[in-house]
C-alpha atoms as a PDB file:
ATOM      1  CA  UNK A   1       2.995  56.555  59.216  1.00  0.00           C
ATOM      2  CA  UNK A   2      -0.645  56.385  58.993  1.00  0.00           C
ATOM      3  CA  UNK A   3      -2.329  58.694  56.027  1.00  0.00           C
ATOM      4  CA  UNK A   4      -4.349  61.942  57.133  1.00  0.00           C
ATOM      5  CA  UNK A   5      -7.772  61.061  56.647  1.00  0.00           C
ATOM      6  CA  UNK A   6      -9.038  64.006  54.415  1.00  0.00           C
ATOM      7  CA  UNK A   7     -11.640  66.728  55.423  1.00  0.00           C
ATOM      8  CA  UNK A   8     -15.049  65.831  54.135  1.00  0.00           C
ATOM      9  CA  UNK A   9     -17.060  68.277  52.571  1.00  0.00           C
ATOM     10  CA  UNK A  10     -20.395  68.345  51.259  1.00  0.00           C
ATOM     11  CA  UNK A  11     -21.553  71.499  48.773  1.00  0.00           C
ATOM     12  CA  UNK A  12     -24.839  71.577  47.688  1.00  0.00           C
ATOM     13  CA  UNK A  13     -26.772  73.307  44.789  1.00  0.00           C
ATOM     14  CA  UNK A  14     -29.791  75.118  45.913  1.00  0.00           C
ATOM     15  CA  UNK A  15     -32.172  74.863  43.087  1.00  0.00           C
ATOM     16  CA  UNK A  16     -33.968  72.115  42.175  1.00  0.00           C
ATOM     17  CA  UNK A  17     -31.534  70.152  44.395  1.00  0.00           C
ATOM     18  CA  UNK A  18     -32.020  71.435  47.832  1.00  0.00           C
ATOM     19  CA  UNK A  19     -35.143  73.085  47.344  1.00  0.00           C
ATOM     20  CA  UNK A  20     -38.193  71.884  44.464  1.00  0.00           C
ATOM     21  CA  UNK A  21     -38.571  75.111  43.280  1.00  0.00           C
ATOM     22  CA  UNK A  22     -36.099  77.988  41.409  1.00  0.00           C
ATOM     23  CA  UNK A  23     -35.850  80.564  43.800  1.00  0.00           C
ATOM     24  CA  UNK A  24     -34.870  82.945  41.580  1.00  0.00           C
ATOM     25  CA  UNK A  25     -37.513  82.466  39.165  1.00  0.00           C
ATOM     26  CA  UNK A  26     -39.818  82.311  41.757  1.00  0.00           C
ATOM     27  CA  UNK A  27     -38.811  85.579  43.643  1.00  0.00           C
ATOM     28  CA  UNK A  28     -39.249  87.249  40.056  1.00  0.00           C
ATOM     29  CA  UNK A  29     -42.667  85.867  39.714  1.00  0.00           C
ATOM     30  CA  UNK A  30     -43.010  87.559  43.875  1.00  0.00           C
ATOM     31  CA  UNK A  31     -42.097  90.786  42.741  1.00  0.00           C
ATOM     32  CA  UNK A  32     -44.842  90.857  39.432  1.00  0.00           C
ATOM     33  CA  UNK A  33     -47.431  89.535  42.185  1.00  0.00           C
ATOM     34  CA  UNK A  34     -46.694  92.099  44.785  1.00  0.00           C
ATOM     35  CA  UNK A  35     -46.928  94.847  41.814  1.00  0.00           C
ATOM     36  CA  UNK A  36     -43.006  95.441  41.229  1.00  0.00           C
ATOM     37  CA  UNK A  37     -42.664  94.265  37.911  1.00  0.00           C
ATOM     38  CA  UNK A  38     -45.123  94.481  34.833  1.00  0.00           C
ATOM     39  CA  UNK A  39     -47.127  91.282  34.525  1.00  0.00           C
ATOM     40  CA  UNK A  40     -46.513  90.038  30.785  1.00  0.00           C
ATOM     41  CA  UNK A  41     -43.381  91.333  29.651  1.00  0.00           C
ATOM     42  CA  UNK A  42     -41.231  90.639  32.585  1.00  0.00           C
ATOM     43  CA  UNK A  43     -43.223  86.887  32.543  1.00  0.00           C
ATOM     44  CA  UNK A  44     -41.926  86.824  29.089  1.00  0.00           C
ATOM     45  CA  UNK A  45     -38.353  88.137  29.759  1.00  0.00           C
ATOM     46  CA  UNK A  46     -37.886  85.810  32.806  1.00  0.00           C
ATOM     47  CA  UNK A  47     -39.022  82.685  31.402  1.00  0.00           C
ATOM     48  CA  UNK A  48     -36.607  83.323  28.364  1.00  0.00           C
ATOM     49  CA  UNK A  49     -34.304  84.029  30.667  1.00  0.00           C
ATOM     50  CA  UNK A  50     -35.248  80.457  32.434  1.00  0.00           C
ATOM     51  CA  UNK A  51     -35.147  78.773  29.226  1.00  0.00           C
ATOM     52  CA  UNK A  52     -31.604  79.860  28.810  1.00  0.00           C
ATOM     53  CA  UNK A  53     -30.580  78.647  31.439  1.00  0.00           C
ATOM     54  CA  UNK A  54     -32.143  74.958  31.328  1.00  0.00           C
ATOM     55  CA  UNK A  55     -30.085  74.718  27.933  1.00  0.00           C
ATOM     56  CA  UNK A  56     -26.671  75.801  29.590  1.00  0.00           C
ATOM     57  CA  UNK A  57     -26.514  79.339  27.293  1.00  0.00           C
ATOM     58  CA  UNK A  58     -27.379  81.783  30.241  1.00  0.00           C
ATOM     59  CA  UNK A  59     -26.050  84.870  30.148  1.00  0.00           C
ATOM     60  CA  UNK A  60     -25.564  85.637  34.254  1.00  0.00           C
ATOM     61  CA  UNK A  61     -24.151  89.365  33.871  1.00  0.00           C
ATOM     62  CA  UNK A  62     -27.821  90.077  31.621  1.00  0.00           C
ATOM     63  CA  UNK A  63     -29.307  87.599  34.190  1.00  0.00           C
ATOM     64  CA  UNK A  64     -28.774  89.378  36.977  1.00  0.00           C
ATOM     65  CA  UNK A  65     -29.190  93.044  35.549  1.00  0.00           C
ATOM     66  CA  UNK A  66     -32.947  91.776  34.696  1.00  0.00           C
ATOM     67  CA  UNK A  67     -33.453  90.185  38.046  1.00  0.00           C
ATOM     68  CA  UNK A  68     -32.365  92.531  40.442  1.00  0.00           C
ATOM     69  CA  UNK A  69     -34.082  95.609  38.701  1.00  0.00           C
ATOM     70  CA  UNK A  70     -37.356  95.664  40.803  1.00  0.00           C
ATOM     71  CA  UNK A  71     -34.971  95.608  44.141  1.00  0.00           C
ATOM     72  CA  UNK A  72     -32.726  98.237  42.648  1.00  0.00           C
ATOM     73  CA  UNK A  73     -35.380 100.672  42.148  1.00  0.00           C
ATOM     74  CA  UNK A  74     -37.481 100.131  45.392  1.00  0.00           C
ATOM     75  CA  UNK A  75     -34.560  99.925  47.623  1.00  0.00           C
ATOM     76  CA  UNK A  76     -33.121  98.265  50.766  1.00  0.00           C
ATOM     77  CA  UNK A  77     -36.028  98.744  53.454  1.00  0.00           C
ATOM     78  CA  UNK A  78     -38.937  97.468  50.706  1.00  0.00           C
ATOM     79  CA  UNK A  79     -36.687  94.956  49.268  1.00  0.00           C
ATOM     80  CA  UNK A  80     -35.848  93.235  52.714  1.00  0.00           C
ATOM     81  CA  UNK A  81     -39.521  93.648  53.530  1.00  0.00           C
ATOM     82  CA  UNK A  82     -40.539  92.192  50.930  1.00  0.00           C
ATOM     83  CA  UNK A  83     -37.697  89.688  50.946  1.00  0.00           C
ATOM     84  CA  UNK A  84     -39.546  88.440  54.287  1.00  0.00           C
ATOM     85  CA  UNK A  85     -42.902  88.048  52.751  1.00  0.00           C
ATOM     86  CA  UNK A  86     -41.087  86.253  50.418  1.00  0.00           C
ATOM     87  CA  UNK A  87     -39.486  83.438  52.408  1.00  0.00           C
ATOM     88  CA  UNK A  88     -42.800  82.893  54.626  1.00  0.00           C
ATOM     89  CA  UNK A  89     -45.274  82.664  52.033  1.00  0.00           C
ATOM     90  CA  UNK A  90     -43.162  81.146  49.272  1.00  0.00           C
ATOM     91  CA  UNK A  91     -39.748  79.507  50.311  1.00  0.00           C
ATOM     92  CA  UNK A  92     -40.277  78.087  53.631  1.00  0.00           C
ATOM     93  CA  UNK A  93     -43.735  76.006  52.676  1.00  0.00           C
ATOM     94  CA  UNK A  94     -41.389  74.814  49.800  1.00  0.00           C
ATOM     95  CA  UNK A  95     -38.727  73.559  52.315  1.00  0.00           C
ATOM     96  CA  UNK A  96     -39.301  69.533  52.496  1.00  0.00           C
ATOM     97  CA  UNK A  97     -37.906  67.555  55.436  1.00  0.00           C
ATOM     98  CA  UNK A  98     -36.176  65.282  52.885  1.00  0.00           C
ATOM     99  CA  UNK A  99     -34.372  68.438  52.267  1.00  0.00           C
ATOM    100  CA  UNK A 100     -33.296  69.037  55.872  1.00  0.00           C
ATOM    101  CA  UNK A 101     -32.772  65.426  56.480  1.00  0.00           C
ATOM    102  CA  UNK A 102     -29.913  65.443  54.226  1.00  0.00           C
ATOM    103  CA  UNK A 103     -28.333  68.273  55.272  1.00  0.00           C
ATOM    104  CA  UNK A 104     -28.370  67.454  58.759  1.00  0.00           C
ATOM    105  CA  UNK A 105     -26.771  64.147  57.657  1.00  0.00           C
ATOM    106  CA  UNK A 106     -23.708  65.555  56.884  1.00  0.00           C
ATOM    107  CA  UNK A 107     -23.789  67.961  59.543  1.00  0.00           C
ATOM    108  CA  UNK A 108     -23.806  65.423  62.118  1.00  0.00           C
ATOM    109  CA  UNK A 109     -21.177  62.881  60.506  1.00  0.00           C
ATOM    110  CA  UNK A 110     -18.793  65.943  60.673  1.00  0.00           C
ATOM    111  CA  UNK A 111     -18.537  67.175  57.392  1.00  0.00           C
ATOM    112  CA  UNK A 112     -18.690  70.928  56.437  1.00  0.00           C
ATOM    113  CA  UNK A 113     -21.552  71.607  54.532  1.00  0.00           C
ATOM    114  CA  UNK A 114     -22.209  74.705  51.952  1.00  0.00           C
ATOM    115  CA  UNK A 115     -24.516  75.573  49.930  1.00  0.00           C
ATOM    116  CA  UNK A 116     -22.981  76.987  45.908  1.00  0.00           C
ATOM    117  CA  UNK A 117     -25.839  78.708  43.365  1.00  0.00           C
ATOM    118  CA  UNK A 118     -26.176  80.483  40.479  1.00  0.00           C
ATOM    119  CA  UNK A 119     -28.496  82.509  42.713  1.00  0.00           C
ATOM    120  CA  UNK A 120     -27.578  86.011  43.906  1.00  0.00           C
ATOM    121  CA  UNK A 121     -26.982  86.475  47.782  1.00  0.00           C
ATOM    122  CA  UNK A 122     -29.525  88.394  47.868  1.00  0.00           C
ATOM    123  CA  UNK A 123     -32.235  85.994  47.298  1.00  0.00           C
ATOM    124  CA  UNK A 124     -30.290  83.167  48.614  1.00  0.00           C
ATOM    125  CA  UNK A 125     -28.563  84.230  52.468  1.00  0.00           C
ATOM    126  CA  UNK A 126     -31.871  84.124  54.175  1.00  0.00           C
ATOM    127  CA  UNK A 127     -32.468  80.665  52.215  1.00  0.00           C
ATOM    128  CA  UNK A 128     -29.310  78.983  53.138  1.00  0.00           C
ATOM    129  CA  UNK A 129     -30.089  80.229  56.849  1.00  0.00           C
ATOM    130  CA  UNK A 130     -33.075  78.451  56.846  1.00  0.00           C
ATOM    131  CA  UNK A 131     -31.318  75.295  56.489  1.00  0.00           C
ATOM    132  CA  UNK A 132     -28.959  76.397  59.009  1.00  0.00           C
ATOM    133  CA  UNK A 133     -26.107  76.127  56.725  1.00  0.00           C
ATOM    134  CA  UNK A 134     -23.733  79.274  57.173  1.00  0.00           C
ATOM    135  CA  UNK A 135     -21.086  78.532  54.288  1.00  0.00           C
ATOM    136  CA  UNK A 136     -22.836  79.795  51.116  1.00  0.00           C
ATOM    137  CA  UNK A 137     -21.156  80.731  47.967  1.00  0.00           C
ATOM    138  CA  UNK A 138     -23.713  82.719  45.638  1.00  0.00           C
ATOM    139  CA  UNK A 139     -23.645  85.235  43.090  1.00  0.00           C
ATOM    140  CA  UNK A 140     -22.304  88.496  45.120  1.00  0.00           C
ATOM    141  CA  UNK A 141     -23.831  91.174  44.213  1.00  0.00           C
ATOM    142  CA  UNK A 142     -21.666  95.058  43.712  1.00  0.00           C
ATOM    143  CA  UNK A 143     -22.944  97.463  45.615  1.00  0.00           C
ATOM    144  CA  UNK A 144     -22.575 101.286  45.146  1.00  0.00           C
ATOM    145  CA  UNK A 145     -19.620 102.342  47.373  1.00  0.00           C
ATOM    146  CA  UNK A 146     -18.894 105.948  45.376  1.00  0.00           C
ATOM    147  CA  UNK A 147     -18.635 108.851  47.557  1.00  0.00           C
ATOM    148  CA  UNK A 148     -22.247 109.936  47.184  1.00  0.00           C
ATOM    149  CA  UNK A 149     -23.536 106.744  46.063  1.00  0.00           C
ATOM    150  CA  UNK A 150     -26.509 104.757  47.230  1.00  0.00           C
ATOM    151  CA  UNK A 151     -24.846 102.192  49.023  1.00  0.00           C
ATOM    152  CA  UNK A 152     -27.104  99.597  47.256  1.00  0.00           C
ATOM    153  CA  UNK A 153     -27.415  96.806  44.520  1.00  0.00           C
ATOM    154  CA  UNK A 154     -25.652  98.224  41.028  1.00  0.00           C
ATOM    155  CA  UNK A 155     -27.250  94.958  39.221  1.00  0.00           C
ATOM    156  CA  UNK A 156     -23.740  93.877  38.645  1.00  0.00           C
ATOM    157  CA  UNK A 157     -22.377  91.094  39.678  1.00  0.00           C
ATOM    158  CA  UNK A 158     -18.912  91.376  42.185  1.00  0.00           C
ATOM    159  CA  UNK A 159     -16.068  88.481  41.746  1.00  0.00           C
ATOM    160  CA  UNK A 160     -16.701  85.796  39.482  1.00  0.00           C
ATOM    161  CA  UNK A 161     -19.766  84.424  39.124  1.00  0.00           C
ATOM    162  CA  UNK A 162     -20.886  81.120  41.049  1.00  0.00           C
ATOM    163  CA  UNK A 163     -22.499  79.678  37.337  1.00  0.00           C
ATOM    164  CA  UNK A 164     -20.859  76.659  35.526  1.00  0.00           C
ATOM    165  CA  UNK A 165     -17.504  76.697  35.539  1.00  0.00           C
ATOM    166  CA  UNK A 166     -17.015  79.205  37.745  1.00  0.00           C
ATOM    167  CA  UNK A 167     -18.492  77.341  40.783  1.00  0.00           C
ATOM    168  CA  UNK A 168     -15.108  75.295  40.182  1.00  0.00           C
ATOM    169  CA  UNK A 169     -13.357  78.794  40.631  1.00  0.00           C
ATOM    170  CA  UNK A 170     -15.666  79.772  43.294  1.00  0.00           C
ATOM    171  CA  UNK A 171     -14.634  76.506  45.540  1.00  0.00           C
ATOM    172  CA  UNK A 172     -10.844  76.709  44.376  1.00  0.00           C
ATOM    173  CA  UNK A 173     -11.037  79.984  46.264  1.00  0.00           C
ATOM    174  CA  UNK A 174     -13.273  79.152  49.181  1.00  0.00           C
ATOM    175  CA  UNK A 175     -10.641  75.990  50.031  1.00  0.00           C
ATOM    176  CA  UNK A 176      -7.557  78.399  49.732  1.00  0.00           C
ATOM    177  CA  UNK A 177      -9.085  80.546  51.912  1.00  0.00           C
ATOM    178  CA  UNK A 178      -8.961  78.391  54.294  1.00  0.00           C
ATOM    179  CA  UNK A 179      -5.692  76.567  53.674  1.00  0.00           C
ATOM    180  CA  UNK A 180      -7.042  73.351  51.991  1.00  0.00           C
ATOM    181  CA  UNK A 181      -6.384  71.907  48.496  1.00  0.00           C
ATOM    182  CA  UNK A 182      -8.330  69.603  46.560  1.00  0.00           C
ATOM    183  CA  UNK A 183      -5.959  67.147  47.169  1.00  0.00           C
ATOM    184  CA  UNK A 184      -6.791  67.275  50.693  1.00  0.00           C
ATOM    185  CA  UNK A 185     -10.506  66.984  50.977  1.00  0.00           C
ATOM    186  CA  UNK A 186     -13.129  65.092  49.968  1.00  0.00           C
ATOM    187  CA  UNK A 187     -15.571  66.762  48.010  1.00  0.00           C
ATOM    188  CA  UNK A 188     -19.237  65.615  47.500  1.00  0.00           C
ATOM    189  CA  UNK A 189     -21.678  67.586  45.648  1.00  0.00           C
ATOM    190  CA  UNK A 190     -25.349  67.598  44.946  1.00  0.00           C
ATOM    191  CA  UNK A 191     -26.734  68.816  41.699  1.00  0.00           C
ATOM    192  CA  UNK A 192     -30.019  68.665  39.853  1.00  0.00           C
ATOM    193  CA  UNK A 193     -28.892  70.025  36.380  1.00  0.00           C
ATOM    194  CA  UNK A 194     -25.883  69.629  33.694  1.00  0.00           C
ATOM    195  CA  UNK A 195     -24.936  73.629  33.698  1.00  0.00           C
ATOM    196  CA  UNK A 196     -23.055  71.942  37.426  1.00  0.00           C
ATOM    197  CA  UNK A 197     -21.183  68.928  35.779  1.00  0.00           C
ATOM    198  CA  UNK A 198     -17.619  71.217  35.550  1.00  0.00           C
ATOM    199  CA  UNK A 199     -18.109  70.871  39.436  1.00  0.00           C
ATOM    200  CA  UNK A 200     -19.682  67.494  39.267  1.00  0.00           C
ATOM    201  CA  UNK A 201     -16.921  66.317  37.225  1.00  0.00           C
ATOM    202  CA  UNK A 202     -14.116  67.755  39.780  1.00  0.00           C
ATOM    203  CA  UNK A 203     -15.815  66.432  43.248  1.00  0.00           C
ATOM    204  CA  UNK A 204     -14.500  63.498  44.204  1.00  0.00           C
ATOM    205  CA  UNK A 205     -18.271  61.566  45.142  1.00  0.00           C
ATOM    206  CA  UNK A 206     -21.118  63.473  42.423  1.00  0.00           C
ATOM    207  CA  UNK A 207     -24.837  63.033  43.639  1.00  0.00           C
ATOM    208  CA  UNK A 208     -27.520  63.402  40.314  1.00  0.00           C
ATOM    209  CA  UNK A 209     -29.693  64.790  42.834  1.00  0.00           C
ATOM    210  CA  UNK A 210     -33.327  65.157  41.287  1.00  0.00           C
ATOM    211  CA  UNK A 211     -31.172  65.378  37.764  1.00  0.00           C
ATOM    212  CA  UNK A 212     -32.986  66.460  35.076  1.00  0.00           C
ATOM    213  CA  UNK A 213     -33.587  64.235  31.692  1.00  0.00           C
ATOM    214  CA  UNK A 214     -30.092  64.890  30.733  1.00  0.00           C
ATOM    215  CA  UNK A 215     -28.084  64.554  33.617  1.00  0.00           C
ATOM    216  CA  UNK A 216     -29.751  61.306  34.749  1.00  0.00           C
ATOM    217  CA  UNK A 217     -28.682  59.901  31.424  1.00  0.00           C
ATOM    218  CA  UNK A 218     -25.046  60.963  32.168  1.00  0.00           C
ATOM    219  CA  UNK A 219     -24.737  60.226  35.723  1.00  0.00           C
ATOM    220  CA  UNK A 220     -26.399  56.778  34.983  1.00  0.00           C
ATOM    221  CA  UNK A 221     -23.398  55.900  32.256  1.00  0.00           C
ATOM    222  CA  UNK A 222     -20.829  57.357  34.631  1.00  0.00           C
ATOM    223  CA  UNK A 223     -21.671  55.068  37.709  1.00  0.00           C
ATOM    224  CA  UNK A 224     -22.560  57.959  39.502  1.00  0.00           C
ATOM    225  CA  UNK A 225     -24.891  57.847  42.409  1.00  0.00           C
ATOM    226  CA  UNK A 226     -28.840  59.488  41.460  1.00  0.00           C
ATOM    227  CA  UNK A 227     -30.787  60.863  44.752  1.00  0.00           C
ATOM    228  CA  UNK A 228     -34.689  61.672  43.963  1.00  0.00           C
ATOM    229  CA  UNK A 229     -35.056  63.644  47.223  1.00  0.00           C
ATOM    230  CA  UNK A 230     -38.269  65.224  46.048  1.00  0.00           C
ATOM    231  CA  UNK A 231     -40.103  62.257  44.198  1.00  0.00           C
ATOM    232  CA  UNK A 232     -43.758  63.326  45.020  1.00  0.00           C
ATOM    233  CA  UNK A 233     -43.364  67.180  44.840  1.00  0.00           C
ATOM    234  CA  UNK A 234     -45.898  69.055  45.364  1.00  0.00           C
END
């Protein structure tokens, strides 16, 4: 009896891998240009915040708290508003064909395709739309649901966090959801940066895509395949 062939699947980072830029950073720098956010502290705080993150010490809960502040406080209407202005002026000039090219790849061979950052959804639905890819897996945000609550962003962060080793979590879930096993897939991922080697490590075909210094090193002594989608950028 012939051996099922397994269901391909193909998760991207968004980051740096997908996109040139950090969208989160870059929405934080929106909201200080749009007059949300205090120009030199919260530049300070955020590239601290950015720096902790490039060495893998990130703390997401503090993360997020910081980053969602400005939306918390203006609320929904201004923040999808500005969440708009956002994606036209910043995110969608940033969008490179290589980018799409790739995606669609996959997307026409078959193969499911999602998208899995250490981005909040809030930043990142309208993002992952853009590349018409429907599956994301981000940080989910906790809204208040109280009797006589708000109904909006808390700044804390619902589930476990898409970050490190919890994107391994986060796609343990999403395939039981859906009544698949690792066992029964095939898992490629794309990643820029070493804070996504516990979920390079566990897919069954890792891409270095655009690695940085560190990961290029390790996916070079691994065997592992290294994609420079963006080698020109800007």
């Amino acid at each position: 009896m012939a051996a099922l062939t397994p269901r391909r699947i193909a998760f991207f980072d968004l980051d740096h891998t997908l996109l040139p830029i950090d969208s989160d950073y870059s929405w934080g720098v929106f909201t200080t240009r749009i007059g949300w956010t205090e120009p030199v502290e919260f530049a300070r705080r955020n590239a601290a915040f950015y720096a902790q993150y490039q060495a893998g010490a990130l703390d997401i809960h503090d993360y997020v708290r910081f980053a969602t502040e400005a939306v918390r406080l203006r609320g929904r209407s201004a923040a999808l508003a500005a969440r708009e202005q956002f994606m036209q002026t910043v995110v969608m000039p940033a969008i490179r064909a290589e980018a799409l090219e790739l995606v669609r790849s996959h997307q026409s061979a078959g193969d499911t395709v999602a998208i899995i950052t250490a981005t909040n959804e809030f930043v990142t639905r309208p993002i992952a739309d853009a590349f018409g890819v429907s599956e994301l897996m981000a940080v989910e945000l906790e809204h208040d649901t109280a009797t006589g609550g708000t109904g909006w962003l808390t700044g804390e962060i619902r589930g476990v966090a898409s970050a490190r080793e919890g994107k391994v979590v986060r796609v343990s879930q999403w395939l039981a959801q859906r009544g698949l096993h690792w066992d029964g897939v095939h898992v490629t991922f794309y990643s820029d940066s070493t804070n996504d080697l516990p979920l390079l490590e566990k897919a069954h075909t890792p891409v270095a895509t655009n690695p940085d210094a560190q990961l290029r090193a390790i996916a070079g002594s691994r065997g592992w395949r290294i994609l420079d989608l963006f080698p020109t950028y800007p």
